[in-house]
PDB file of N, CA and C in Angstrom:
ATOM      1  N   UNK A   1     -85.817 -66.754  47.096  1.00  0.00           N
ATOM      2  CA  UNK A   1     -86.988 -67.592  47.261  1.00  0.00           C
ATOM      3  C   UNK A   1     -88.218 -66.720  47.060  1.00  0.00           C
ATOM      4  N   UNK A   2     -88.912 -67.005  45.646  1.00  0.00           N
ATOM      5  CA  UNK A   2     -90.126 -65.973  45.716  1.00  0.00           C
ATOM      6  C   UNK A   2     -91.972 -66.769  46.383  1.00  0.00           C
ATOM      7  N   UNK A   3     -92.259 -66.560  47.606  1.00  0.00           N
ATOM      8  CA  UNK A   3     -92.968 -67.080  48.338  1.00  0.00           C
ATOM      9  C   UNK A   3     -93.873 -65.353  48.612  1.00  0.00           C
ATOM     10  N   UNK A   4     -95.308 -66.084  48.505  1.00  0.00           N
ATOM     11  CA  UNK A   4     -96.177 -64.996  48.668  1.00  0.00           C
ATOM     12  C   UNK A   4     -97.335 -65.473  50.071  1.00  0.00           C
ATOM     13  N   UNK A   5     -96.876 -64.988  51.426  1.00  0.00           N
ATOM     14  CA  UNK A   5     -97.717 -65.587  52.259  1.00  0.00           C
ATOM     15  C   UNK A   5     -99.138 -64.480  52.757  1.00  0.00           C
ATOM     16  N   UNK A   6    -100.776 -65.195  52.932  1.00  0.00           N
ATOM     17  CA  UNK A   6    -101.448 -64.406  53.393  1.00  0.00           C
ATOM     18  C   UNK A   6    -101.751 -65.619  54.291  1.00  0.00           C
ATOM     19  N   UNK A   7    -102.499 -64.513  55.413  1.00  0.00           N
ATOM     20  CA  UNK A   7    -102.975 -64.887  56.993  1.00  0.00           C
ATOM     21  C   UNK A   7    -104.302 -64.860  56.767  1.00  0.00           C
ATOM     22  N   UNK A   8    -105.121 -66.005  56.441  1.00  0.00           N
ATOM     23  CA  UNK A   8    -106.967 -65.485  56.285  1.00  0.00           C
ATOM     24  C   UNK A   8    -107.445 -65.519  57.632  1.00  0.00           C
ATOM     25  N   UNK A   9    -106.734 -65.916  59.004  1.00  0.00           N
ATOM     26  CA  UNK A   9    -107.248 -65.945  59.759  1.00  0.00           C
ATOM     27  C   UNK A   9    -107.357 -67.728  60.666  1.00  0.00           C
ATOM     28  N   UNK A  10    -108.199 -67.679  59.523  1.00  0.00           N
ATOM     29  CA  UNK A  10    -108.446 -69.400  59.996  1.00  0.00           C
ATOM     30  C   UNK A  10    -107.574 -70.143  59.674  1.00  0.00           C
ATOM     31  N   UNK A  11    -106.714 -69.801  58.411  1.00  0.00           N
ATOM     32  CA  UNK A  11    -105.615 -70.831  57.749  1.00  0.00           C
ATOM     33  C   UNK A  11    -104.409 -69.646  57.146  1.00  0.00           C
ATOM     34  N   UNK A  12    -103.247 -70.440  56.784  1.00  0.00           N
ATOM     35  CA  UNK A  12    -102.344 -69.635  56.149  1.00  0.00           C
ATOM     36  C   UNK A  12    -102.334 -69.852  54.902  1.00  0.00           C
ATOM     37  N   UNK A  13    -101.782 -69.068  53.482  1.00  0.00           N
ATOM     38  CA  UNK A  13    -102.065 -69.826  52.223  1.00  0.00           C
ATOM     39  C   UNK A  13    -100.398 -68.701  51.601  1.00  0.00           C
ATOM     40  N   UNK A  14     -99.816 -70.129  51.525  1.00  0.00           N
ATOM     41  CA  UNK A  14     -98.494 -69.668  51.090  1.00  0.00           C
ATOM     42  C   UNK A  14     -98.612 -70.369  49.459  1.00  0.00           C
ATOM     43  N   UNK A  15     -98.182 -68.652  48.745  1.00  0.00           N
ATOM     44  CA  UNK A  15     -98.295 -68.869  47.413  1.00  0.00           C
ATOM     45  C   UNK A  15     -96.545 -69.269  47.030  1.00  0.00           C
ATOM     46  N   UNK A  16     -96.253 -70.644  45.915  1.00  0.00           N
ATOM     47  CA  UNK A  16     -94.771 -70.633  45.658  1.00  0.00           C
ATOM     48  C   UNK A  16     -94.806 -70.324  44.365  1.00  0.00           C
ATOM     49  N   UNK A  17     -93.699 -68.778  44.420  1.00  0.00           N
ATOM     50  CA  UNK A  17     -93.725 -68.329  42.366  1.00  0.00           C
ATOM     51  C   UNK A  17     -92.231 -68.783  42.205  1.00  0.00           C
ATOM     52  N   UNK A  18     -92.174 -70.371  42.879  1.00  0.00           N
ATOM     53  CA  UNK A  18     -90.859 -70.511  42.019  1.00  0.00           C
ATOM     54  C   UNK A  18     -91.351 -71.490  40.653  1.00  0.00           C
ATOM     55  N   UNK A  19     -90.445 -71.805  39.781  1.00  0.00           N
ATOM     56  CA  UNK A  19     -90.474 -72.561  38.195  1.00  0.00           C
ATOM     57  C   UNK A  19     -90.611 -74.123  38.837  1.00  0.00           C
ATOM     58  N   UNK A  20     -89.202 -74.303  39.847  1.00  0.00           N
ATOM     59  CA  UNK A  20     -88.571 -75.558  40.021  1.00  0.00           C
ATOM     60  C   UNK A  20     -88.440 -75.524  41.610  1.00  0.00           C
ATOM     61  N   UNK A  21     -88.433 -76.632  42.362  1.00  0.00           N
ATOM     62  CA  UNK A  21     -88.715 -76.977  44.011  1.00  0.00           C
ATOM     63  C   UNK A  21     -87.653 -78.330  43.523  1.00  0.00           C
ATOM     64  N   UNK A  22     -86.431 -78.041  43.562  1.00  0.00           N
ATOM     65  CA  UNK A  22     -85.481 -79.194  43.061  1.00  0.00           C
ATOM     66  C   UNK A  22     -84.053 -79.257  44.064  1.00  0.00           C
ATOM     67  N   UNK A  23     -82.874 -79.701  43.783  1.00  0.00           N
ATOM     68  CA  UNK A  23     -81.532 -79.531  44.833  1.00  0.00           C
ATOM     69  C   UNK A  23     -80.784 -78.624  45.001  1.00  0.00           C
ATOM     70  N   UNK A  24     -81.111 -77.418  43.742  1.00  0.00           N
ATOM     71  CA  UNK A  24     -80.512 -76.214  44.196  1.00  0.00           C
ATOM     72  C   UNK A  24     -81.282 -75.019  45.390  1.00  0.00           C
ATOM     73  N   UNK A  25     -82.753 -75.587  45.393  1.00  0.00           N
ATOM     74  CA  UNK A  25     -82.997 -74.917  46.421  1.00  0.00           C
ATOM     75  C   UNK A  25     -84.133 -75.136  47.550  1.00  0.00           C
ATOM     76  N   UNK A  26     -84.124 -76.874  47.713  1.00  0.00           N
ATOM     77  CA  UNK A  26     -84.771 -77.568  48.111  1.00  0.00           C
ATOM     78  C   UNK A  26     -84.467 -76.844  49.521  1.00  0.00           C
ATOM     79  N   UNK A  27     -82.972 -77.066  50.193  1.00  0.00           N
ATOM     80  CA  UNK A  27     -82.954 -76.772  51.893  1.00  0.00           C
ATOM     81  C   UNK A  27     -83.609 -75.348  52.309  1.00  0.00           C
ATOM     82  N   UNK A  28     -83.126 -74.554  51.229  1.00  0.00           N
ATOM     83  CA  UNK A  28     -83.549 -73.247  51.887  1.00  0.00           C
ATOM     84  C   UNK A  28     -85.079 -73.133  51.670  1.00  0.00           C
ATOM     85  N   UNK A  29     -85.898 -73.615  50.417  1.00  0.00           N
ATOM     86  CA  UNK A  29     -87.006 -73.752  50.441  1.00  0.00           C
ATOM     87  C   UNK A  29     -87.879 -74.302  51.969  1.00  0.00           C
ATOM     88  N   UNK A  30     -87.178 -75.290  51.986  1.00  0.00           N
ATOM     89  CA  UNK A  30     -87.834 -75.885  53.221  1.00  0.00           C
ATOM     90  C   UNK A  30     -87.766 -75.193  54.615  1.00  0.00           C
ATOM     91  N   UNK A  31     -86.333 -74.912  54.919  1.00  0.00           N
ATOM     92  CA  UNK A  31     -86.605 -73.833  56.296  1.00  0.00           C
ATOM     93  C   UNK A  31     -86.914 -72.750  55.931  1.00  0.00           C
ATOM     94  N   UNK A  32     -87.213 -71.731  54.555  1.00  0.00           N
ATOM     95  CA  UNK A  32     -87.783 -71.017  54.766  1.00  0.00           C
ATOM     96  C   UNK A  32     -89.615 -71.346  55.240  1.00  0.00           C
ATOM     97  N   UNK A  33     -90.294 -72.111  54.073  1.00  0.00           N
ATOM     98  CA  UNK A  33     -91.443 -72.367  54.863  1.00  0.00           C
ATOM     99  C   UNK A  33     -91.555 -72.845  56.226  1.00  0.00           C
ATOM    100  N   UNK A  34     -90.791 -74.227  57.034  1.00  0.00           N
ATOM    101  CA  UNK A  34     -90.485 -74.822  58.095  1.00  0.00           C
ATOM    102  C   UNK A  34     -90.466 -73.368  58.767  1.00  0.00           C
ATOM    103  N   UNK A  35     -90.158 -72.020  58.789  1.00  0.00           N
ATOM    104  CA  UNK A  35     -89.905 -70.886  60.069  1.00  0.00           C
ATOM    105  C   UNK A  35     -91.665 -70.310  59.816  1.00  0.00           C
ATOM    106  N   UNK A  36     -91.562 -70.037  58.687  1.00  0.00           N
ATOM    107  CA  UNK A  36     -93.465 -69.697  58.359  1.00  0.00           C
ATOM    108  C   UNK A  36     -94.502 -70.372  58.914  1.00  0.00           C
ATOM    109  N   UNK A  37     -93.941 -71.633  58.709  1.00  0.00           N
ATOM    110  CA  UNK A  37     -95.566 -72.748  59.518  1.00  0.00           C
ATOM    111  C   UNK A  37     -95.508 -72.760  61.151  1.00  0.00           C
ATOM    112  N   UNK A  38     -94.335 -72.630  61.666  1.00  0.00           N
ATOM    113  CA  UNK A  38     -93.745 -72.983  62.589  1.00  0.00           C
ATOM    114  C   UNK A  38     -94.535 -71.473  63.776  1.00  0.00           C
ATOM    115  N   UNK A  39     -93.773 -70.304  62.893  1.00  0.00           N
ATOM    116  CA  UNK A  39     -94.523 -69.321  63.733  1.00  0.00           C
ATOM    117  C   UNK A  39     -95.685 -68.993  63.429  1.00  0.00           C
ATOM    118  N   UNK A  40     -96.605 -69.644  62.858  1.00  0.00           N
ATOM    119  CA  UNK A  40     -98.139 -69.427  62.660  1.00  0.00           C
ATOM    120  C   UNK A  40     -98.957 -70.333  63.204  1.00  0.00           C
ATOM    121  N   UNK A  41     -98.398 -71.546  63.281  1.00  0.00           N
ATOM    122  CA  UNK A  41     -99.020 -72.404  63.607  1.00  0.00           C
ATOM    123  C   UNK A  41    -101.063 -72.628  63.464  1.00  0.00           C
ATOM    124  N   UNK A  42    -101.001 -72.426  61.962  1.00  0.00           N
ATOM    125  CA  UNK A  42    -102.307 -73.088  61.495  1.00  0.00           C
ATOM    126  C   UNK A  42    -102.193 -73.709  61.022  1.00  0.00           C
ATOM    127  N   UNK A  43    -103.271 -74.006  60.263  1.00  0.00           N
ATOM    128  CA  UNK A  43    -103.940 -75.120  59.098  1.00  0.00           C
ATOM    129  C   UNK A  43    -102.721 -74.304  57.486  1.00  0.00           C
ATOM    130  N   UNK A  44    -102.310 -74.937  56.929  1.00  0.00           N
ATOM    131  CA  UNK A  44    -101.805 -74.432  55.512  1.00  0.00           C
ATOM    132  C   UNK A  44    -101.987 -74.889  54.252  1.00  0.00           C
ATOM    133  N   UNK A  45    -102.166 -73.832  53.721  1.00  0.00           N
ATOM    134  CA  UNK A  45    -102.562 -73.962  52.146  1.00  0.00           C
ATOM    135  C   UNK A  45    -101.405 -73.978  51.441  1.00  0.00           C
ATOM    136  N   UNK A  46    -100.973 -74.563  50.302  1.00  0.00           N
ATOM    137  CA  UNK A  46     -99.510 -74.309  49.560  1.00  0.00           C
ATOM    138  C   UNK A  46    -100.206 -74.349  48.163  1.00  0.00           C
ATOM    139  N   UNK A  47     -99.866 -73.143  47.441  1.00  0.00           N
ATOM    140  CA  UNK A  47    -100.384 -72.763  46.009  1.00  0.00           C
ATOM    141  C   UNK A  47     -99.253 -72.788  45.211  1.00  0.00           C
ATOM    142  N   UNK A  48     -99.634 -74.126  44.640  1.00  0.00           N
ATOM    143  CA  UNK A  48     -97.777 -74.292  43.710  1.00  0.00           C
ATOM    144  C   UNK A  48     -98.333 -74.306  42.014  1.00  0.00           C
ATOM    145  N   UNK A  49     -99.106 -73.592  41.385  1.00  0.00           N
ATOM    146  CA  UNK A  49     -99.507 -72.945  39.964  1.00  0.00           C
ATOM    147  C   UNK A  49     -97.832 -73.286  39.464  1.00  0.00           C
ATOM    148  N   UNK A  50     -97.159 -72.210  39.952  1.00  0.00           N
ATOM    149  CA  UNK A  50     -96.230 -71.700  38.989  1.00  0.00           C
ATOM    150  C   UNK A  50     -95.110 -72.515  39.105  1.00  0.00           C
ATOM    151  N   UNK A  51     -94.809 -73.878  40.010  1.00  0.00           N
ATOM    152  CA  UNK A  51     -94.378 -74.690  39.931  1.00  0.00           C
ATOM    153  C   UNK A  51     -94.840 -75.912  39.550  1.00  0.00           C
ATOM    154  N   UNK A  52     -93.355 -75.750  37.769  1.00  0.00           N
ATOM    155  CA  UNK A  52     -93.384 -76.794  36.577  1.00  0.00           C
ATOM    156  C   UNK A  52     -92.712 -78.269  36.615  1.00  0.00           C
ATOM    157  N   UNK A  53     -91.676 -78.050  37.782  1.00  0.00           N
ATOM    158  CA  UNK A  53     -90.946 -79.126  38.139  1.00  0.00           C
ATOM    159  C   UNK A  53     -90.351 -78.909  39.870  1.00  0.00           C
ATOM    160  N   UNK A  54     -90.322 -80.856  39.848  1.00  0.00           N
ATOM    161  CA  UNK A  54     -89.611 -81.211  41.678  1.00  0.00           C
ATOM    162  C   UNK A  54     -89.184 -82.225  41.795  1.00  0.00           C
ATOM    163  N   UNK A  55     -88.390 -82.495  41.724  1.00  0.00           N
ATOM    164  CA  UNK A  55     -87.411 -83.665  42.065  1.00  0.00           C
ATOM    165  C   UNK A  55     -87.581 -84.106  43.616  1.00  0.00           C
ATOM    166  N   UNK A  56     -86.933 -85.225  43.544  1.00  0.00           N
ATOM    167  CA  UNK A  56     -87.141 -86.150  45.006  1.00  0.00           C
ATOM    168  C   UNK A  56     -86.562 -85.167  46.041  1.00  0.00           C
ATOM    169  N   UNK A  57     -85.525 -84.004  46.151  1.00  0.00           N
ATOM    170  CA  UNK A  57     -85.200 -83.024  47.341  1.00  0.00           C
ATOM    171  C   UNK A  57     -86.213 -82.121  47.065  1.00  0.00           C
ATOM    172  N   UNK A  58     -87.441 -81.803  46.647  1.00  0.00           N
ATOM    173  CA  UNK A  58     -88.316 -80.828  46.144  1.00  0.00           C
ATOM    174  C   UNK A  58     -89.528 -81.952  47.495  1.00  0.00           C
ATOM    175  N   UNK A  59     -89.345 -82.753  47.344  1.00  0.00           N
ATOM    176  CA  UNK A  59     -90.746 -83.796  47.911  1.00  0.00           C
ATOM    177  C   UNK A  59     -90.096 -83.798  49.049  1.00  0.00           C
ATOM    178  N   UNK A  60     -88.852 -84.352  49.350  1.00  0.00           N
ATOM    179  CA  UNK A  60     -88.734 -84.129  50.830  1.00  0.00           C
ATOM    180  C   UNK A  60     -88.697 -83.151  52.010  1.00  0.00           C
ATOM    181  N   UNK A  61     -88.486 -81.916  50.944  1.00  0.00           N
ATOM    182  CA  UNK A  61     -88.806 -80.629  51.611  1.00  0.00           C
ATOM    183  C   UNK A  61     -90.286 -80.549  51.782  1.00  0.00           C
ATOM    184  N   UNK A  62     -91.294 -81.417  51.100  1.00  0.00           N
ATOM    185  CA  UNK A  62     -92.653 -81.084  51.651  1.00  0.00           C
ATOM    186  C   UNK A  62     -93.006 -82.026  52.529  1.00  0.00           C
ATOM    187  N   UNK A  63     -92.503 -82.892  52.310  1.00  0.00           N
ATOM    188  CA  UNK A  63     -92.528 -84.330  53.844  1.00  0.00           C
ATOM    189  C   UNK A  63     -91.552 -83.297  55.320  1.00  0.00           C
ATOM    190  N   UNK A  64     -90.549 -82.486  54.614  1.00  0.00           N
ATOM    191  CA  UNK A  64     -90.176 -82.740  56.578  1.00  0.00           C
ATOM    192  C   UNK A  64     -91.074 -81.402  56.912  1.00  0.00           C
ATOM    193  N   UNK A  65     -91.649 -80.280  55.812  1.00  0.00           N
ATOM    194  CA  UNK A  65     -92.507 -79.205  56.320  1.00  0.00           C
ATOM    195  C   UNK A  65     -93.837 -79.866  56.992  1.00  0.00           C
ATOM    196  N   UNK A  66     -94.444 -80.526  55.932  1.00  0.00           N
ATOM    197  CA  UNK A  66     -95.200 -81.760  56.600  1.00  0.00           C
ATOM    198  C   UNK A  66     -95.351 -82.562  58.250  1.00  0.00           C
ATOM    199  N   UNK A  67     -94.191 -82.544  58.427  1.00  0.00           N
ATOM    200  CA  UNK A  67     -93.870 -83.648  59.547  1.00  0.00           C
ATOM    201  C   UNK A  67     -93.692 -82.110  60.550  1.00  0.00           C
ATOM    202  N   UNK A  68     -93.482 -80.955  60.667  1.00  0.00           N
ATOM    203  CA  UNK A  68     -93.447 -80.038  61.621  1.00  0.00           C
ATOM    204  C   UNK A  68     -94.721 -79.532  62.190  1.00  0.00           C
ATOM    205  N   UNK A  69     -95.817 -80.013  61.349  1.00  0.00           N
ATOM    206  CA  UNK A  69     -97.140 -79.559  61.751  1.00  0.00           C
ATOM    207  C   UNK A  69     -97.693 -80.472  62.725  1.00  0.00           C
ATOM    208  N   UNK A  70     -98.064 -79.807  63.808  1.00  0.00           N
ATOM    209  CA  UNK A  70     -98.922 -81.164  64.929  1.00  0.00           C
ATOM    210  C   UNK A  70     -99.963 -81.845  64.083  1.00  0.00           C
ATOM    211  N   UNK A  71     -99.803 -82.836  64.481  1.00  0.00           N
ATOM    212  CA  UNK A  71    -100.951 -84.015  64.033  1.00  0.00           C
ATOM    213  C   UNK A  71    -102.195 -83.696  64.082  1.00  0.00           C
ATOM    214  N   UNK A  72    -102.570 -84.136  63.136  1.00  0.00           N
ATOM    215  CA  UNK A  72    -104.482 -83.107  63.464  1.00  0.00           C
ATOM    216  C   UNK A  72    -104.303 -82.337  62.324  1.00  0.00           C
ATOM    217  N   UNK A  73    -103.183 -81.406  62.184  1.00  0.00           N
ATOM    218  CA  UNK A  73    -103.680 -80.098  61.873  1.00  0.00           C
ATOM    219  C   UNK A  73    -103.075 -79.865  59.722  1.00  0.00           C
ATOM    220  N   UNK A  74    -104.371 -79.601  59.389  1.00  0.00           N
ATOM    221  CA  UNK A  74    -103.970 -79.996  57.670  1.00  0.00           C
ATOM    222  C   UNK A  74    -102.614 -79.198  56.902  1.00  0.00           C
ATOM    223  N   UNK A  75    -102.705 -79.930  55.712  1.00  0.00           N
ATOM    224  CA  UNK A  75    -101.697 -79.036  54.987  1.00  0.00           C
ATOM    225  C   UNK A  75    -102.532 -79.627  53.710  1.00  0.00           C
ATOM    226  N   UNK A  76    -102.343 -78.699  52.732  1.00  0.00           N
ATOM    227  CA  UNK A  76    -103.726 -78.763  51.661  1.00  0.00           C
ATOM    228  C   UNK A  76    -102.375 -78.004  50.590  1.00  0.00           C
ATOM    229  N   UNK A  77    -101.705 -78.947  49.541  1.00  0.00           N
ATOM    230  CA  UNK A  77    -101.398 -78.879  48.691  1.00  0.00           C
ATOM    231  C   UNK A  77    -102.761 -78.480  47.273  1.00  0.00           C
ATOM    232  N   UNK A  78    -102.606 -77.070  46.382  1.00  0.00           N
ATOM    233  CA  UNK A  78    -103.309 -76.596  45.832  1.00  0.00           C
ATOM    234  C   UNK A  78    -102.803 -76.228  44.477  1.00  0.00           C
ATOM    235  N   UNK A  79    -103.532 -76.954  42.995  1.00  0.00           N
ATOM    236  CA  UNK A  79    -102.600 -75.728  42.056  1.00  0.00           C
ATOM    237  C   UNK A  79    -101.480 -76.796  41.652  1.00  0.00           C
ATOM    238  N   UNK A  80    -101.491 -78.241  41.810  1.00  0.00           N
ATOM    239  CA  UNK A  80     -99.988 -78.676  41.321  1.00  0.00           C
ATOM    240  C   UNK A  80    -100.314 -78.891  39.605  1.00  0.00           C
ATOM    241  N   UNK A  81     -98.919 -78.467  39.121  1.00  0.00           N
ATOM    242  CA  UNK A  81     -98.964 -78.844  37.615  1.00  0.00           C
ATOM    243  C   UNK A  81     -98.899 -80.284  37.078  1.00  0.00           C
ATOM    244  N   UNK A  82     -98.981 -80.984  36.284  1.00  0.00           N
ATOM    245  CA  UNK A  82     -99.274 -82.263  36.048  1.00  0.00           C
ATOM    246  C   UNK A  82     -98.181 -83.472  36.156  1.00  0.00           C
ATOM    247  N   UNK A  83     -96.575 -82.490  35.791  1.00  0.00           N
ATOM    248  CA  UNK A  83     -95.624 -82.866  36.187  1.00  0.00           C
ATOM    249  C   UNK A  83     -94.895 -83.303  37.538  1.00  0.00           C
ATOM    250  N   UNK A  84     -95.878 -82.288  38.541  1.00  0.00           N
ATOM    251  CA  UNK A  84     -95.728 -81.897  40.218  1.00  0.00           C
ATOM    252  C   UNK A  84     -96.547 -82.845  40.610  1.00  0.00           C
ATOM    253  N   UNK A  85     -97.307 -83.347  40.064  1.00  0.00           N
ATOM    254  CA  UNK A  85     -98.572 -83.775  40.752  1.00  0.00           C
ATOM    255  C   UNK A  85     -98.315 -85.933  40.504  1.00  0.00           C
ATOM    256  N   UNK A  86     -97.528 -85.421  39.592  1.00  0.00           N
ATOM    257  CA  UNK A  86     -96.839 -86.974  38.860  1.00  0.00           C
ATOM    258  C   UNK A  86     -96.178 -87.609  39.742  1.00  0.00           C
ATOM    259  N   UNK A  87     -95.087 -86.482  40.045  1.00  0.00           N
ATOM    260  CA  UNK A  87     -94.246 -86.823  41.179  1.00  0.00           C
ATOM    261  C   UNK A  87     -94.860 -87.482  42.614  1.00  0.00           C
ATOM    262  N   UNK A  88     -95.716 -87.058  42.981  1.00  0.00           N
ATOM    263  CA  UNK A  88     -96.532 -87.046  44.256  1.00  0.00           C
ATOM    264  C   UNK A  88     -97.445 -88.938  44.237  1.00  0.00           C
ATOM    265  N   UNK A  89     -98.036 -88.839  42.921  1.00  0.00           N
ATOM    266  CA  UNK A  89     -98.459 -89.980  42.522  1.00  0.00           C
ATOM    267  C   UNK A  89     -97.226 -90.752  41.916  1.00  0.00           C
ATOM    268  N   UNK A  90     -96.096 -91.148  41.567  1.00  0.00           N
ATOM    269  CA  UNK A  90     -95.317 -92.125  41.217  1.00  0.00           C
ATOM    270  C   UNK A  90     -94.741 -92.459  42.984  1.00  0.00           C
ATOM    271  N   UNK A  91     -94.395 -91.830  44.003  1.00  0.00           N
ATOM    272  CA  UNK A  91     -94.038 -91.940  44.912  1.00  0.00           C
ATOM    273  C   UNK A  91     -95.069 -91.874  46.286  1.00  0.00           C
ATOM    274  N   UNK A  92     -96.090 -92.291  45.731  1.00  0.00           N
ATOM    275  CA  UNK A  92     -97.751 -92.406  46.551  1.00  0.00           C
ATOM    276  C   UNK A  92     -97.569 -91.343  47.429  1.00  0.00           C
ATOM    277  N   UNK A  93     -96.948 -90.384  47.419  1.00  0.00           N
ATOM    278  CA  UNK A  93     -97.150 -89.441  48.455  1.00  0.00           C
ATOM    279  C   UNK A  93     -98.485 -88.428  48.308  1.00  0.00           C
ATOM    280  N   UNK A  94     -99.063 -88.848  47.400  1.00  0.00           N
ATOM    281  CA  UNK A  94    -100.591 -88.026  47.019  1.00  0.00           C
ATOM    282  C   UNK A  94    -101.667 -88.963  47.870  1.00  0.00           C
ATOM    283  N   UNK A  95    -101.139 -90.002  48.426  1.00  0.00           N
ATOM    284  CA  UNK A  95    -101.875 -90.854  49.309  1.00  0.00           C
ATOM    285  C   UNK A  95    -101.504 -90.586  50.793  1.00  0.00           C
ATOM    286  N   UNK A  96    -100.638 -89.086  50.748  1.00  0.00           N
ATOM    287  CA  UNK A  96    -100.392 -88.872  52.545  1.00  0.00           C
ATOM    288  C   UNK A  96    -100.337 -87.306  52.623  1.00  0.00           C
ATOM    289  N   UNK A  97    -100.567 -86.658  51.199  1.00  0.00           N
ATOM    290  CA  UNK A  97    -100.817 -85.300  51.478  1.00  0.00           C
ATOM    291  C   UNK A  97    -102.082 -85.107  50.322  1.00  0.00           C
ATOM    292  N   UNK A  98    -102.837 -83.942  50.768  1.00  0.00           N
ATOM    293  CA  UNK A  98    -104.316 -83.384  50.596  1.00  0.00           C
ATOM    294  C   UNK A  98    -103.656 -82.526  49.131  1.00  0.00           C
ATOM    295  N   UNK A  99    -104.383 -82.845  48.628  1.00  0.00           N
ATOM    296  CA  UNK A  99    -104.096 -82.372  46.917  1.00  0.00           C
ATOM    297  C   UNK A  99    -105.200 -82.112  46.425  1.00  0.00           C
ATOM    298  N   UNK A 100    -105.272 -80.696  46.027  1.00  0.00           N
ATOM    299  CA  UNK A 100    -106.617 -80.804  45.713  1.00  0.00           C
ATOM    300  C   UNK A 100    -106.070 -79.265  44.301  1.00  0.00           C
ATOM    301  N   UNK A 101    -107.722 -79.221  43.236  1.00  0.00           N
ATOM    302  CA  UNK A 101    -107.076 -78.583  42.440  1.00  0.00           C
ATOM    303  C   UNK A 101    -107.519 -77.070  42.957  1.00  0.00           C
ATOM    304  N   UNK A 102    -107.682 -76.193  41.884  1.00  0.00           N
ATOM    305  CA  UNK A 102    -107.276 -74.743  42.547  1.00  0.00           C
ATOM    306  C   UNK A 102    -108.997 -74.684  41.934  1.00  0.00           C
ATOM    307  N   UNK A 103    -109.474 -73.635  43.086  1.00  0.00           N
ATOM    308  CA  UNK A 103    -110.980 -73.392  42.410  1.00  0.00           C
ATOM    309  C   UNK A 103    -110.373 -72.459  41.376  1.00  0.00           C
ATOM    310  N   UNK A 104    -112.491 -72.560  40.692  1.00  0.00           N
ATOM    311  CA  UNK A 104    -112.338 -71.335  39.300  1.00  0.00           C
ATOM    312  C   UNK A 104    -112.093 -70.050  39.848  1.00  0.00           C
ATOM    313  N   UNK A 105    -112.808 -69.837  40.884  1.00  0.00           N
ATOM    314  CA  UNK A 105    -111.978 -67.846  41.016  1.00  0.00           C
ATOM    315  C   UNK A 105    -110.303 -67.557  41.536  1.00  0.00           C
ATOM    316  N   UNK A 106    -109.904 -69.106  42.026  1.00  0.00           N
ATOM    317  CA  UNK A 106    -108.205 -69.046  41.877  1.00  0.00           C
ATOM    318  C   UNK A 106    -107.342 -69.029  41.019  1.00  0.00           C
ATOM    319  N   UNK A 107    -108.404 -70.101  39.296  1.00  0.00           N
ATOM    320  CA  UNK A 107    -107.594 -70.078  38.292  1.00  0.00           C
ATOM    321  C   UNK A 107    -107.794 -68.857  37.740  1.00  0.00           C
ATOM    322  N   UNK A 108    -108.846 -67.613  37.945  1.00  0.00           N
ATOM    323  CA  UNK A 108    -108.827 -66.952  37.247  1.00  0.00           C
ATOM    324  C   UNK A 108    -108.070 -65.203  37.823  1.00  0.00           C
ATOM    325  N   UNK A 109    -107.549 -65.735  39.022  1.00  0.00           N
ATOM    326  CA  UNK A 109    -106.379 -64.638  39.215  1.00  0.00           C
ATOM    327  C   UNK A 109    -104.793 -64.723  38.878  1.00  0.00           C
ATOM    328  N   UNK A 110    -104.889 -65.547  37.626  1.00  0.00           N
ATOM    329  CA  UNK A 110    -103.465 -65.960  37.243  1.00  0.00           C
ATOM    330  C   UNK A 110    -103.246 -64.324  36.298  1.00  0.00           C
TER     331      UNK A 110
END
């Protein structure tokens, strides 16, 4: 699982350098972040650039990471590719998670 996490303090911002968030590695994807959010307990950022594809076990791993965070407290999907972002909008789940795109000094540390 290649996951790049920083602590800014105020929020966490977990970078994902995987291709695909699909059924070969949807569970472990998920409890690996699910142990990350869990013992940090902030606000989280998820920087998914380098993820090109996600299938419906790719989305439910971000609904039950989702559902571990106390109420109140954000999760700010960042960076989805058009394919990722499809997914989210064919299954209105872009109407229950914060999607937003990546600023210019984020696109330009690719």
């Amino acid at each position: 699982m290649q996951l790049t996490v920083s602590d800014t303090g105020a929020h966490l911002v977990i970078t994902v350098n995987e291709p695909r968030i699909d059924a070969a590695i949807a569970t472990r994807f998920r409890d690996k972040l699910r142990d990350i959010v869990i013992k940090h307990r902030k606000p989280v950022e998820i920087e998914m650039r380098a993820v090109d594809f996600m299938d419906s076990s790719g989305l439910g791993a971000m609904i039950a990471l989702r559902k571990v965070l106390p109420d109140g407290m954000p999760m700010i999907l960042r960076g989805l590719t058009p394919n990722v972002e499809r997914v989210f909008r064919l299954t209105r789940m872009d109407t229950v998670f914060d999607i937003r795109p990546l600023t210019e000094s984020e696109e330009q540390r690719e």
